[in-house]
C-alpha atoms as a PDB file:
ATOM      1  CA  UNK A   1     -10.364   0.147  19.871  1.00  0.00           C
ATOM      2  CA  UNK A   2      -8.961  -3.437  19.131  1.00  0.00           C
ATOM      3  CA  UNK A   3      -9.705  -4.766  16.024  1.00  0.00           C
ATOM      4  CA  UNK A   4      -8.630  -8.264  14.537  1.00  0.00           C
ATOM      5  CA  UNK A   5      -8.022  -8.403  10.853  1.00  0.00           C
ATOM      6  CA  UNK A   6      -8.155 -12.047   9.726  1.00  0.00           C
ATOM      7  CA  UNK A   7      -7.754 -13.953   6.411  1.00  0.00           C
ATOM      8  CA  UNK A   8      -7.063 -17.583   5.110  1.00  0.00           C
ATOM      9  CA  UNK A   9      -3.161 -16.883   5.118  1.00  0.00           C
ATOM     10  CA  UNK A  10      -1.668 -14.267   7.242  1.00  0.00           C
ATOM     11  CA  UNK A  11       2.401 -13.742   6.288  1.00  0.00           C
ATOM     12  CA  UNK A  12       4.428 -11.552   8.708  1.00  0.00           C
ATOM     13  CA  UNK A  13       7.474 -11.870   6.622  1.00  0.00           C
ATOM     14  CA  UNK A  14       9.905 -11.782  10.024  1.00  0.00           C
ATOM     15  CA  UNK A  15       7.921 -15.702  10.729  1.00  0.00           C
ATOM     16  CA  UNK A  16       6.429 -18.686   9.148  1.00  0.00           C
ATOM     17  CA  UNK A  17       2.998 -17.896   7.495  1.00  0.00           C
ATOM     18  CA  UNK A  18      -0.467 -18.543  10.049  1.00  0.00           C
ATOM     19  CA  UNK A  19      -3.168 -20.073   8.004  1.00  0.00           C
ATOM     20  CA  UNK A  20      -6.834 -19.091   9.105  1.00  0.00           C
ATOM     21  CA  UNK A  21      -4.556 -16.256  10.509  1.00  0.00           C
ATOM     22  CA  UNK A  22      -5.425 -12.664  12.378  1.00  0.00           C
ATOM     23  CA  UNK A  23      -3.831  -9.448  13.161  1.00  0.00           C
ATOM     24  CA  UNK A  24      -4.742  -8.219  16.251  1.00  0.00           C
ATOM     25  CA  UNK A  25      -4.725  -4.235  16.435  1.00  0.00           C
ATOM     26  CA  UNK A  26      -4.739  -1.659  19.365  1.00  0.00           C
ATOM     27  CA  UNK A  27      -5.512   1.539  17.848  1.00  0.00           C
ATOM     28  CA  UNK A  28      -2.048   2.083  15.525  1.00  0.00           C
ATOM     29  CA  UNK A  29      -0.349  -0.387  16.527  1.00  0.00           C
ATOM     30  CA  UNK A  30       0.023  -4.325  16.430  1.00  0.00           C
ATOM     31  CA  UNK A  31      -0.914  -6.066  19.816  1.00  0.00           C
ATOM     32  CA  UNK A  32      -0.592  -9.797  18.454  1.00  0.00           C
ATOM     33  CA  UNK A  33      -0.409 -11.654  15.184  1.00  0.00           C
ATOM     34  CA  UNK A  34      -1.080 -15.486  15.920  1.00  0.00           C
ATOM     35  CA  UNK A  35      -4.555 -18.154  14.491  1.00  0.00           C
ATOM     36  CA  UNK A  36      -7.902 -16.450  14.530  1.00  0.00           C
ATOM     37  CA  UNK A  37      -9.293 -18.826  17.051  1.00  0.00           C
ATOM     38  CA  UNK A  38      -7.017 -18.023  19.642  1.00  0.00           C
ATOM     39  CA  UNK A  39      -6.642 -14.475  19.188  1.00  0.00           C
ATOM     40  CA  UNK A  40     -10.183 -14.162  18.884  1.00  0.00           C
ATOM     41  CA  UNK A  41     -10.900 -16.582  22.348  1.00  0.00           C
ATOM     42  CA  UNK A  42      -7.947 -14.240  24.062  1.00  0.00           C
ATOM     43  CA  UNK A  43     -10.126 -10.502  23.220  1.00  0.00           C
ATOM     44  CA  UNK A  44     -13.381 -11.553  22.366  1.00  0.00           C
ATOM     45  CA  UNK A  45     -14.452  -7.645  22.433  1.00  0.00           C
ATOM     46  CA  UNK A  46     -12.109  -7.079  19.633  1.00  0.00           C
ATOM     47  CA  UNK A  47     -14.522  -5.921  16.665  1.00  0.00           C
ATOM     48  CA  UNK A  48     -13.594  -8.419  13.510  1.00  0.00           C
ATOM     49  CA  UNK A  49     -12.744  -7.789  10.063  1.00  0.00           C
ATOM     50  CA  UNK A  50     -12.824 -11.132   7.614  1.00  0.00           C
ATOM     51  CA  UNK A  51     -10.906 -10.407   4.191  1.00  0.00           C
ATOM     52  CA  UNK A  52     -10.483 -12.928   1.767  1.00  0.00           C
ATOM     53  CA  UNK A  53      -6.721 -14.533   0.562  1.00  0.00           C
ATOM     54  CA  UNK A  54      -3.447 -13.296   2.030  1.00  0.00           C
ATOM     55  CA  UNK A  55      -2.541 -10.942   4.377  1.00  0.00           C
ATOM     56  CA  UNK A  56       0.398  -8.738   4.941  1.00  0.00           C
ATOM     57  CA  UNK A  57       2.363  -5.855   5.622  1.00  0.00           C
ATOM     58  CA  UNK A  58       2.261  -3.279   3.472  1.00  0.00           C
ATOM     59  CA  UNK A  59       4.036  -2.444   0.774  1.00  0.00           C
ATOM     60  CA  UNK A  60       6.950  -0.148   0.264  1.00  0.00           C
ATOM     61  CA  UNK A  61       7.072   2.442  -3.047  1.00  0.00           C
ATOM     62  CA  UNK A  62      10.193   3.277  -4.112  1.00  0.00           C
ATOM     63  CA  UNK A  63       9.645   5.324  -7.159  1.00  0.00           C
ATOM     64  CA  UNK A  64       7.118   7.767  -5.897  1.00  0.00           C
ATOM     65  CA  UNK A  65       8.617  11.379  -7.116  1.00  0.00           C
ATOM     66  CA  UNK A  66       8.796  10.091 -10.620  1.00  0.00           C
ATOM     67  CA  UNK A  67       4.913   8.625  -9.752  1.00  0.00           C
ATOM     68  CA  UNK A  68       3.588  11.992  -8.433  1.00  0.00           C
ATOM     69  CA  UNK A  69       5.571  14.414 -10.884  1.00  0.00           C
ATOM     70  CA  UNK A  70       5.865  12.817 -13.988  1.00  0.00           C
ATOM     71  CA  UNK A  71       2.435  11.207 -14.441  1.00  0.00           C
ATOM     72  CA  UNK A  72      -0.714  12.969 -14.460  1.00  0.00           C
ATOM     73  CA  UNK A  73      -3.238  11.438 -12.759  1.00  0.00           C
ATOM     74  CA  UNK A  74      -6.538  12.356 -14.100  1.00  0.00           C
ATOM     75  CA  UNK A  75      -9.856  13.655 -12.364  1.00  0.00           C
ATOM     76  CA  UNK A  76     -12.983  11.115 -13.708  1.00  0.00           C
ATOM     77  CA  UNK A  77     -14.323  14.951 -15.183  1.00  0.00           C
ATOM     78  CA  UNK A  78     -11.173  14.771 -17.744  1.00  0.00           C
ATOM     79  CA  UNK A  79     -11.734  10.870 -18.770  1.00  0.00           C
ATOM     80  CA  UNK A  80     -13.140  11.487 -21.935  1.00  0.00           C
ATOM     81  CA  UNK A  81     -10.100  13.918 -22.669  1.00  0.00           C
ATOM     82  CA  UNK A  82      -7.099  12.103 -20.864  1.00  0.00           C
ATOM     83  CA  UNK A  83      -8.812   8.481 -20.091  1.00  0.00           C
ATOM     84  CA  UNK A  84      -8.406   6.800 -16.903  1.00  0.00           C
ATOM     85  CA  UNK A  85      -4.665   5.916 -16.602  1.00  0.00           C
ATOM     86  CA  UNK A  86      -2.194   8.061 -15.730  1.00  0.00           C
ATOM     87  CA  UNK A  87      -0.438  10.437 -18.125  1.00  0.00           C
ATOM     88  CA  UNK A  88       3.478  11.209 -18.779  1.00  0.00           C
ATOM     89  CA  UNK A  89       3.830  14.722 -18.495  1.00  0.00           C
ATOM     90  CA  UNK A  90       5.338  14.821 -21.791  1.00  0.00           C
ATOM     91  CA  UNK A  91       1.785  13.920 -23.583  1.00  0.00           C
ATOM     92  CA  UNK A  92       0.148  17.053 -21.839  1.00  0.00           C
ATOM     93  CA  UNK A  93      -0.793  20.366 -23.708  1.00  0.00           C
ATOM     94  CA  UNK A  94       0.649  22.737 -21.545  1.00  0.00           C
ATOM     95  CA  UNK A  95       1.251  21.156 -18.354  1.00  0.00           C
ATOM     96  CA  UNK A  96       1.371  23.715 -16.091  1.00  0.00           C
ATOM     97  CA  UNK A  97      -2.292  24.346 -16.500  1.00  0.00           C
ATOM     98  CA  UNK A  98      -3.519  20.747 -14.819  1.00  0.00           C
ATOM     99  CA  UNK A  99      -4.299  20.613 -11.218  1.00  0.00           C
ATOM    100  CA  UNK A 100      -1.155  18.551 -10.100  1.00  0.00           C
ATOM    101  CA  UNK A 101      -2.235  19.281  -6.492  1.00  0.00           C
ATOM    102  CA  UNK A 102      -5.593  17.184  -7.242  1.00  0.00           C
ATOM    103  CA  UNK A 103      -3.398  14.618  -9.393  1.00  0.00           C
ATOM    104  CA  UNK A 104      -0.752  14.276  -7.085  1.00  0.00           C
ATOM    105  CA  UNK A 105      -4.011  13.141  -4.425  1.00  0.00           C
ATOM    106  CA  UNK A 106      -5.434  10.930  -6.729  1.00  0.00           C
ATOM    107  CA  UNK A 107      -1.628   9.305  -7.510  1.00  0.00           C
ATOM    108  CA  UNK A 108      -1.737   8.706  -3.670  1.00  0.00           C
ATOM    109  CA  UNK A 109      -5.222   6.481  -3.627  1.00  0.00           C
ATOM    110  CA  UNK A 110      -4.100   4.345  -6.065  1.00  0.00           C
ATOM    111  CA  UNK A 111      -0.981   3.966  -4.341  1.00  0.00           C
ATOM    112  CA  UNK A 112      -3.355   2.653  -1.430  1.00  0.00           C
ATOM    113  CA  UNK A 113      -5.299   0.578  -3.847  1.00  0.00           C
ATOM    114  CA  UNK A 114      -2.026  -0.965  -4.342  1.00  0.00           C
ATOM    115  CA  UNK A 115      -1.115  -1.961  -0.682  1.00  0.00           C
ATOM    116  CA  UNK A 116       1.297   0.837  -0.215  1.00  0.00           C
ATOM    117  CA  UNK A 117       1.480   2.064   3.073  1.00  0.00           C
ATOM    118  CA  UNK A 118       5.687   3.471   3.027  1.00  0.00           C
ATOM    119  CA  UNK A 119       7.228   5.765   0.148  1.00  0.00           C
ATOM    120  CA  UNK A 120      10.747   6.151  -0.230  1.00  0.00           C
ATOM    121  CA  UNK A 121      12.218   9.923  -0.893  1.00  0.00           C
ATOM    122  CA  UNK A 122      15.645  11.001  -1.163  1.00  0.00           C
ATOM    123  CA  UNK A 123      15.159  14.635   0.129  1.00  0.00           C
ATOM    124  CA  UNK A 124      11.845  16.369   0.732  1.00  0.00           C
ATOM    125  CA  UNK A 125       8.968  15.577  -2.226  1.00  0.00           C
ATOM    126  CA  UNK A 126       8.335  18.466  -3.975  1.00  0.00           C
ATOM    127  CA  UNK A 127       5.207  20.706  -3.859  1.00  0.00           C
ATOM    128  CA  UNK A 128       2.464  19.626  -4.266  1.00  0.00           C
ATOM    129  CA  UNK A 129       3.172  16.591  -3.348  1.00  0.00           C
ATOM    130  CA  UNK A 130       4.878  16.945   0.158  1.00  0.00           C
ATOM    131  CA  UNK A 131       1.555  18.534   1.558  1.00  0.00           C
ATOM    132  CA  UNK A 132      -0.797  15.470   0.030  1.00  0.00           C
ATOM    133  CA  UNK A 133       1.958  12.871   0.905  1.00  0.00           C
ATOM    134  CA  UNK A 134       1.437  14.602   4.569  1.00  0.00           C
ATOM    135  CA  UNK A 135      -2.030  14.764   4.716  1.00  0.00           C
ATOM    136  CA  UNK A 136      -1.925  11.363   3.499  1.00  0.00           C
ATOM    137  CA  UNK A 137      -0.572   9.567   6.843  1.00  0.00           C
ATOM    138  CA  UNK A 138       2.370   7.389   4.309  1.00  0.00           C
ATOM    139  CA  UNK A 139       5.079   6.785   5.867  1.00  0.00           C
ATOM    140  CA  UNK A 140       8.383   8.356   4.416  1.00  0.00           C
ATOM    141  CA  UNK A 141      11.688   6.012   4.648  1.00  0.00           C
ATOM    142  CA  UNK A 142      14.493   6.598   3.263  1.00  0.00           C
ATOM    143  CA  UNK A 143      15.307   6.031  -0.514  1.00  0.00           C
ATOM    144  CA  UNK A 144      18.961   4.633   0.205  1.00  0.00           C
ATOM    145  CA  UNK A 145      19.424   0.976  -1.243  1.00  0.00           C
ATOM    146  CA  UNK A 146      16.518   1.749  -3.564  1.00  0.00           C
ATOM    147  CA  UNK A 147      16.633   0.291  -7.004  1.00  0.00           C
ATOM    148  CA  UNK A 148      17.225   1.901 -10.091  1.00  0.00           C
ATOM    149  CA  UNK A 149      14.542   2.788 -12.683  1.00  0.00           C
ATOM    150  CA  UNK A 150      13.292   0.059 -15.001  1.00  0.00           C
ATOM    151  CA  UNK A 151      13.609   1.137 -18.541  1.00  0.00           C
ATOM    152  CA  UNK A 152       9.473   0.865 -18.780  1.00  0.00           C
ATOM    153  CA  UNK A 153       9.461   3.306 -16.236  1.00  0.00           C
ATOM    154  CA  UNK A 154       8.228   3.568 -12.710  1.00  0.00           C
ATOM    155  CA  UNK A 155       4.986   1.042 -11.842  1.00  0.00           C
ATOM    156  CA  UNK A 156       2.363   1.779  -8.922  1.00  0.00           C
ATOM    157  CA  UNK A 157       2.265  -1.565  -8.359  1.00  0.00           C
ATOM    158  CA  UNK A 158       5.637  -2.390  -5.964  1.00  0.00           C
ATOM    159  CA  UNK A 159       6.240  -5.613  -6.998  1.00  0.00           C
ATOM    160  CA  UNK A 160       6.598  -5.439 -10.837  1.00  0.00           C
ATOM    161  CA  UNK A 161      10.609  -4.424 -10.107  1.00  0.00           C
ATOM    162  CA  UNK A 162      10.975  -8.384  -9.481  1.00  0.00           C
ATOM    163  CA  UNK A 163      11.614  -8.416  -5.773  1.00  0.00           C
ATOM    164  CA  UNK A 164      10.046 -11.187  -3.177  1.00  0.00           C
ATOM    165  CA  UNK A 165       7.408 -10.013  -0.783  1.00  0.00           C
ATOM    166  CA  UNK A 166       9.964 -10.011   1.644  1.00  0.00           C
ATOM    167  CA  UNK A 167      12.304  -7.279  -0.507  1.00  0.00           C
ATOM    168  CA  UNK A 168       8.796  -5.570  -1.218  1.00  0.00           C
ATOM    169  CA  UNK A 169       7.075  -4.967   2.586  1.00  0.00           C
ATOM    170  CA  UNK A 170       9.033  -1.788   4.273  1.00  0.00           C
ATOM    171  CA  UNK A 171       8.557  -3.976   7.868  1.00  0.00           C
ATOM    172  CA  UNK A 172       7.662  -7.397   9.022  1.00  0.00           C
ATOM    173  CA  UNK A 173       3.950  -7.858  11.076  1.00  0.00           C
ATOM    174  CA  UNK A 174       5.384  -7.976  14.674  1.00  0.00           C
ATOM    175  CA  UNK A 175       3.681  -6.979  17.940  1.00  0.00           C
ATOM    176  CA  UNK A 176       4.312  -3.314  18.745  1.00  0.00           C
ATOM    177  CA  UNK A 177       4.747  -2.590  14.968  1.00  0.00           C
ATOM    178  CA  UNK A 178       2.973  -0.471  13.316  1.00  0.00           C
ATOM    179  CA  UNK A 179      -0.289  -1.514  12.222  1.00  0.00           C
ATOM    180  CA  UNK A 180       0.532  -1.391   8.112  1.00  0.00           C
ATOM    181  CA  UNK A 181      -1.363  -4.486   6.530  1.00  0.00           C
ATOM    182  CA  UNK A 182      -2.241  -5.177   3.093  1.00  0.00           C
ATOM    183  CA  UNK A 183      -4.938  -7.575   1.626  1.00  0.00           C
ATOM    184  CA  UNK A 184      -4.891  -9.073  -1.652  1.00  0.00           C
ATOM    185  CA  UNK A 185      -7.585 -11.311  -3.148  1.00  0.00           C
ATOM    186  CA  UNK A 186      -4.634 -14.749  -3.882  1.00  0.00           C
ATOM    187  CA  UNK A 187      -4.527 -17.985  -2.270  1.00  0.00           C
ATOM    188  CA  UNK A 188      -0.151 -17.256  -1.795  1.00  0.00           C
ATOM    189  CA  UNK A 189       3.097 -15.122  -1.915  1.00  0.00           C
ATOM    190  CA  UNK A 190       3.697 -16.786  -5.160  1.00  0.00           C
ATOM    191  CA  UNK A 191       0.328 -15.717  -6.666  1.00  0.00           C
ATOM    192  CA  UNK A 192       0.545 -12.341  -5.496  1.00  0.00           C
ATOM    193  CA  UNK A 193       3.721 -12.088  -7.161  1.00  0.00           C
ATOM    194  CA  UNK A 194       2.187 -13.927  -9.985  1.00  0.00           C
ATOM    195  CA  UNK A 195      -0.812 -11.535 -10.427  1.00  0.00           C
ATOM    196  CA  UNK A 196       0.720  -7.868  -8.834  1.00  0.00           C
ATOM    197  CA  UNK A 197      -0.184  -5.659  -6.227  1.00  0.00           C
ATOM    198  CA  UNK A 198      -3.577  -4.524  -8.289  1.00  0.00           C
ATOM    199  CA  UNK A 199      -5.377  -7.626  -6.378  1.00  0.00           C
ATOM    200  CA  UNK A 200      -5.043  -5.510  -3.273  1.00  0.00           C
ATOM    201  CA  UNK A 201      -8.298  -5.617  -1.647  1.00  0.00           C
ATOM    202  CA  UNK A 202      -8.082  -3.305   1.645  1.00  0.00           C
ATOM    203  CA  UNK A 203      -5.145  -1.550   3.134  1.00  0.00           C
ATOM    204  CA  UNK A 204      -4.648  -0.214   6.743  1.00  0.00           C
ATOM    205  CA  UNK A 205      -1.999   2.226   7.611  1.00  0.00           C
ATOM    206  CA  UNK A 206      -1.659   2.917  11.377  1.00  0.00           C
ATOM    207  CA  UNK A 207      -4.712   0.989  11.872  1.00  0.00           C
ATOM    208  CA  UNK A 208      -6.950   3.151   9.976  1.00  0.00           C
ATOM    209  CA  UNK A 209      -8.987   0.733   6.777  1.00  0.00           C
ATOM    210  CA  UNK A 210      -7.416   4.068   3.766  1.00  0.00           C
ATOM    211  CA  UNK A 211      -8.036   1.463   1.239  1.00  0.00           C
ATOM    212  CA  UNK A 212     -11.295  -1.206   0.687  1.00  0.00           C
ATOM    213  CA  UNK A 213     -11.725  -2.164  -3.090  1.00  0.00           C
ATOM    214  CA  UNK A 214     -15.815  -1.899  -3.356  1.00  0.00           C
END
């Protein structure tokens, strides 16, 4: 099925930036990236998808061992227990007695709600996270040339380490790429670095929409 992702500004990192852009995708993969109108005049059967602000590729998480092991990320049953955000290990009671499978899921979606569609791993993740990183569709690159951790500690969002869209994406939008895009609600790159990855909208990961912010 093709579908054509458009938005105000469409960025494929590798070229210049199309305003009143598209992405045009052929089941997992990208089959143009160009303006709407003409993209949209070339495949008119292509089903459409209008998202607001920028689009790009998505984002690459370096960090995501430490993420998935070392927070707890809480069910909505244990929010008036553990809250909403995620939890060092180190503040549980007995931490062997959470579901880390469940958390380790959960740590995943908000990865997705934060335009991550790569994770970096030096070595195989641990259980329970290798099966729900699987299951998950992520792509695993390698963690060589990774940064170091920041002395606040690991962030979900990919861009808080300081680094330029560019330095942030794990591949540019380019025809017979893999259809990773992220969508966040800014006018710019420099408002997106401005506000974070948490303005992520929608996120598609080998053409398949894992990620729409209701």
């Amino acid at each position: 099925m093709l579908t054509l992702h458009a938005a105000p500004l469409v960025v494929p990192v590798a070229g210049e930036p199309v305003p009143e852009g598209a992405v045009l995708v052929d089941g997992g993969r990208i089959a143009a990236v160009g303006p709407y109108e003409e993209l949209a005049a070339a495949r008119p059967e292509a089903r459409v998808r209008r998202w607001p602000g920028l689009l790009t590729p998505g984002l690459r998480q370096w960090h995501t061992r430490w993420l998935l092991t070392r927070l707890y990320h809480p069910d909505p049953r244990e929010a008036d227990r553990l809250g909403t955000e995620p939890v060092p290990v180190d503040a549980l009671a007995a931490p062997e007695t959470y579901d880390w499978a469940g958390s380790a899921r959960r740590g995943i979606q908000r990865m997705l709600a934060h335009g991550t569609t790569a994770v970096a791993a030096a070595g195989d993740f641990p259980d329970p996270v290798r099966p729900a990183v699987a299951r998950s569709g992520l792509r695993v690159v390698s963690a060589r040339g990774g940064p170091g951790i920041l002395v606040s500690g690991p962030n979900l969002d990919p861009l808080v380490e300081g680094r330029d869209l560019p330095g942030a994406v794990h591949g540019p939008l380019e025809v017979g790429g893999p259809a990773d895009l992220a969508v966040f609600d800014v006018p710019d790159p420099a408002a997106l670095l401005e506000r974070g990855a948490a303005t992520c909208v929608a996120t598609v990961l080998g053409g398949r929409l894992v990620h729409r912010r209701a």
